[in-house]
C-alpha atoms as a PDB file:
ATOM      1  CA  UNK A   1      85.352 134.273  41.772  1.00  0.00           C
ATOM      2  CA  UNK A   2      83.759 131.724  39.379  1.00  0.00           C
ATOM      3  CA  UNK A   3      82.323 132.875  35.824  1.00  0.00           C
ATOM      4  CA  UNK A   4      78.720 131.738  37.412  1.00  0.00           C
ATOM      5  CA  UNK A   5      79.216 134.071  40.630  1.00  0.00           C
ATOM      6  CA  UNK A   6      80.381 136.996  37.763  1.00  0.00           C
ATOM      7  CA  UNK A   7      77.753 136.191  36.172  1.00  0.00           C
ATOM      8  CA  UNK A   8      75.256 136.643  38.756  1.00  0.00           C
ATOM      9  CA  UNK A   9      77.295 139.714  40.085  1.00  0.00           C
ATOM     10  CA  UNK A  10      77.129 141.236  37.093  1.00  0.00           C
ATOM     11  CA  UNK A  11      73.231 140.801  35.916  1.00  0.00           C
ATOM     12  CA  UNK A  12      72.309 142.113  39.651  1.00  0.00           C
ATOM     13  CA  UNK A  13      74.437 145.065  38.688  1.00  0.00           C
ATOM     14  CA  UNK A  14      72.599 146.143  35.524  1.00  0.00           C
ATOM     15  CA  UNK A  15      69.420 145.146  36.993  1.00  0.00           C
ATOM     16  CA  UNK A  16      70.117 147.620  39.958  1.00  0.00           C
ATOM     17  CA  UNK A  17      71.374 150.596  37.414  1.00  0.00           C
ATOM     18  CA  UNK A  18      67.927 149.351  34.905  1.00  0.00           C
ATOM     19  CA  UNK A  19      70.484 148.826  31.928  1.00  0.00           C
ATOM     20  CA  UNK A  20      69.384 144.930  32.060  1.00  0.00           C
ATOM     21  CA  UNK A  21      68.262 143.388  28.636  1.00  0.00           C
ATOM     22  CA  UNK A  22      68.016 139.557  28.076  1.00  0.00           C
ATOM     23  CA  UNK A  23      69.769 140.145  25.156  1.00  0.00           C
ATOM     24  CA  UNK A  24      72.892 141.299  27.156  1.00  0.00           C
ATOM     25  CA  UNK A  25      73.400 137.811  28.270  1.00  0.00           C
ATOM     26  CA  UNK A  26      76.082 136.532  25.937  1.00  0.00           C
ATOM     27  CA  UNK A  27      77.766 140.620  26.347  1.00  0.00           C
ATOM     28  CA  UNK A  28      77.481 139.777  30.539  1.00  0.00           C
ATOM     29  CA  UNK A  29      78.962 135.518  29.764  1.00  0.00           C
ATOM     30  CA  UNK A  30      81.840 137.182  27.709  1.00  0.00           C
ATOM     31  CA  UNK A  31      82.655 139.897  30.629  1.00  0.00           C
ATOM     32  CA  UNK A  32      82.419 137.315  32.996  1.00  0.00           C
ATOM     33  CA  UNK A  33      84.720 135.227  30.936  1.00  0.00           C
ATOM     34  CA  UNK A  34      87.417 138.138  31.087  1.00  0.00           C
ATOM     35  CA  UNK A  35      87.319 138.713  34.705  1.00  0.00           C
ATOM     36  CA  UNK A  36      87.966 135.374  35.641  1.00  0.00           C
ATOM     37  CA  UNK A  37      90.821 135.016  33.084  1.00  0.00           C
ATOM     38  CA  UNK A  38      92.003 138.532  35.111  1.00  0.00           C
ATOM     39  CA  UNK A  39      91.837 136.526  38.530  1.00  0.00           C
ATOM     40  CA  UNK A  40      93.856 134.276  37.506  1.00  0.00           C
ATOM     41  CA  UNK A  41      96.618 136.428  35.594  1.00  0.00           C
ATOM     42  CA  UNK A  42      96.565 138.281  38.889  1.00  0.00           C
ATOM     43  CA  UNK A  43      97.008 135.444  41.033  1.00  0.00           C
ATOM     44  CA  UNK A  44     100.011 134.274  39.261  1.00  0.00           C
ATOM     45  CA  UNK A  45     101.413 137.243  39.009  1.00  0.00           C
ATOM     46  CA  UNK A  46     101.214 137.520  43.128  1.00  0.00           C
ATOM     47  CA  UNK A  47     102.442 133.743  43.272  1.00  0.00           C
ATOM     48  CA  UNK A  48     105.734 134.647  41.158  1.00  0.00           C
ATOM     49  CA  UNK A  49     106.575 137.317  43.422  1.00  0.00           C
ATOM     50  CA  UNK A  50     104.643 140.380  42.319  1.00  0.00           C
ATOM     51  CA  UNK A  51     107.399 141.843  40.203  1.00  0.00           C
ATOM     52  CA  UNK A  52     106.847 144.551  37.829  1.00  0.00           C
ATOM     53  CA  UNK A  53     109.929 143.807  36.259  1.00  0.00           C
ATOM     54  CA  UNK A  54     111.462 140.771  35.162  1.00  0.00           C
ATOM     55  CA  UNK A  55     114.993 139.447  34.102  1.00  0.00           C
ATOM     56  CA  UNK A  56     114.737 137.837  30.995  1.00  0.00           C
ATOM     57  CA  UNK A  57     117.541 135.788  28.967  1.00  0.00           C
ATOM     58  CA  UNK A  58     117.982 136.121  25.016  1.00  0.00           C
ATOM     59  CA  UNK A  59     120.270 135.025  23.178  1.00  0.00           C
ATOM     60  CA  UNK A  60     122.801 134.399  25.800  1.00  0.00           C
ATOM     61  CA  UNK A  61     121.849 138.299  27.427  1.00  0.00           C
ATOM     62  CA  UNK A  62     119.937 138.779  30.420  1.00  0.00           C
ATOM     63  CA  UNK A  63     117.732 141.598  29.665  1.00  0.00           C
ATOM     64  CA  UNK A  64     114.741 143.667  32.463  1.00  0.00           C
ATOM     65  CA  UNK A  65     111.855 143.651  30.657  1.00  0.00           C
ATOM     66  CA  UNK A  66     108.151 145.080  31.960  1.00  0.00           C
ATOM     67  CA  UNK A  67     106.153 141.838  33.709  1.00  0.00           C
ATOM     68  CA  UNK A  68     103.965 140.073  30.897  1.00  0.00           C
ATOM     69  CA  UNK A  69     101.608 138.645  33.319  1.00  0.00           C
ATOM     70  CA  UNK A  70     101.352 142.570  34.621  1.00  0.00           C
ATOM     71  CA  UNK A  71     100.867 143.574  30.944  1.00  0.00           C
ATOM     72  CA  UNK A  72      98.352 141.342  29.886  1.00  0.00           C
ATOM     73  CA  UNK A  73      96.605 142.206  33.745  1.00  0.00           C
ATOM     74  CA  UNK A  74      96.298 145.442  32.648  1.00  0.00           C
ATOM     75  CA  UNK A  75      95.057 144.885  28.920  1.00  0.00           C
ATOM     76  CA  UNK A  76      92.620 142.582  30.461  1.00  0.00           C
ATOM     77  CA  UNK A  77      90.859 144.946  32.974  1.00  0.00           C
ATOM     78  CA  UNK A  78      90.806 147.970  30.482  1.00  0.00           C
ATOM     79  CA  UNK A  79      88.843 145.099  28.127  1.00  0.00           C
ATOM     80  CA  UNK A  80      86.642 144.969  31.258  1.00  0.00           C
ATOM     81  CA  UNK A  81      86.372 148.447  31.673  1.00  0.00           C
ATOM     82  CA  UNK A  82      84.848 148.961  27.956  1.00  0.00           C
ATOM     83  CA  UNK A  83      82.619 145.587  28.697  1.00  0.00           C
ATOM     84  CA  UNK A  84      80.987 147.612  31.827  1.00  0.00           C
ATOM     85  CA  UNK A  85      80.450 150.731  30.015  1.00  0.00           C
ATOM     86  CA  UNK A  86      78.908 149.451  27.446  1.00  0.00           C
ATOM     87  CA  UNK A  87      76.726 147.603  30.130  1.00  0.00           C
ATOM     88  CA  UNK A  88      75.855 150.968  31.795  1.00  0.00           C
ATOM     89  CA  UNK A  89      78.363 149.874  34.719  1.00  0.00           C
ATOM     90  CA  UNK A  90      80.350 153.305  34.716  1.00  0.00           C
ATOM     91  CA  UNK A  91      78.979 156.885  35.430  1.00  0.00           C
ATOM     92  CA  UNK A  92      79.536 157.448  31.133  1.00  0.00           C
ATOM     93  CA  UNK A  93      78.042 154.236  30.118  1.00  0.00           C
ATOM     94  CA  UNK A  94      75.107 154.806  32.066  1.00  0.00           C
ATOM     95  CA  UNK A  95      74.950 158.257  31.110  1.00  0.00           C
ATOM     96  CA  UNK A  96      74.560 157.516  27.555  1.00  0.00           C
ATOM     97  CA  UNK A  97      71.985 154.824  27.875  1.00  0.00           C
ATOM     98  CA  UNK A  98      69.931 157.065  29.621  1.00  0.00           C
ATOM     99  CA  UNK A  99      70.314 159.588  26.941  1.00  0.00           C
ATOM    100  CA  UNK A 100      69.565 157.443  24.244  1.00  0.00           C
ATOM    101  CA  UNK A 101      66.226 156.056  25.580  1.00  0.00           C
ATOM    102  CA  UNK A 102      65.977 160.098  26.207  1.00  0.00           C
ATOM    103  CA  UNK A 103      65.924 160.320  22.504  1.00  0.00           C
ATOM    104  CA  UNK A 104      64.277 157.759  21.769  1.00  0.00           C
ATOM    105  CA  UNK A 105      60.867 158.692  24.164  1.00  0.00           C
ATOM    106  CA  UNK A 106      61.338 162.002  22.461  1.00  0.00           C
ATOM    107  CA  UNK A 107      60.930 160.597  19.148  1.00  0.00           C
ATOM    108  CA  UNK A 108      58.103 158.523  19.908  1.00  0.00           C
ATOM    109  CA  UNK A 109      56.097 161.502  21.514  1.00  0.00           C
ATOM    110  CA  UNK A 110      56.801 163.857  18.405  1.00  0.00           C
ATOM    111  CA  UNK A 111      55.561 161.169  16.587  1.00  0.00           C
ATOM    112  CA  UNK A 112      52.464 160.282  18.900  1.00  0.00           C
ATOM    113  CA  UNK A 113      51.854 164.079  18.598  1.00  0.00           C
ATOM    114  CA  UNK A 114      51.922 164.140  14.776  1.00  0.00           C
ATOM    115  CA  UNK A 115      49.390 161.614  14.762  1.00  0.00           C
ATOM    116  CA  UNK A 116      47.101 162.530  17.173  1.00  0.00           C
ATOM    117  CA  UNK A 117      46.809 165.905  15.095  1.00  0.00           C
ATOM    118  CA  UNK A 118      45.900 163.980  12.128  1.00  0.00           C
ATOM    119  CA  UNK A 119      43.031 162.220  13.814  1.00  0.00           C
ATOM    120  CA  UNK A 120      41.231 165.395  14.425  1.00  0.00           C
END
């Protein structure tokens, strides 16, 4: 997928869960930004052979060292990961935006009720 078609994907998404805020835009650009870089770290790592291990030479040494292209796979889906919770994408993310607008209605009605007394 395209940034445009994560883009998209991802702005249905939040619409669907009611997390979406036109100020999320640039947070939604930059997580679409990440999974494309992730499709293509993933596709190279399945065009080299999908090794998680790889034979590399130093200093006249051939050493097995952990995939890099598996590495940074990894580091960039768990930078996804925090991207959709803080869009309300996961169970927890969603969770706590719910809570805080919670809080946030509860203020506003203990305030609405303070005033409402002083009016009488």
């Amino acid at each position: 997928m395209n940034k445009a078609q994560y883009i998209r994907r991802i702005t249905t998404a939040t619409k669907n869960v009611g997390t979406y805020k036109k100020s999320f835009d640039y947070v939604i650009s930059t997580l679409a930004d990440i999974l494309e870089e992730r499709d293509r770290v993933r596709k190279k790592y399945i065009d080299e052979g999908s090794k998680p291990v790889v034979t590399v030479s130093y200093n006249g040494s051939e050493n097995r060292r952990p995939n890099p292209l598996l590495r940074q796979w990894i580091d960039l889906n768990s930078t996804a990961l925090s991207y959709w919770r803080d869009l309300g994408l996961t169970p927890a993310g969603l969770k706590k935006i719910n809570d805080e607008e919670l809080k946030e209605k509860k203020k506003a009605s203990t305030l609405d009720t303070i005033l409402s007394g002083l009016e009488k």
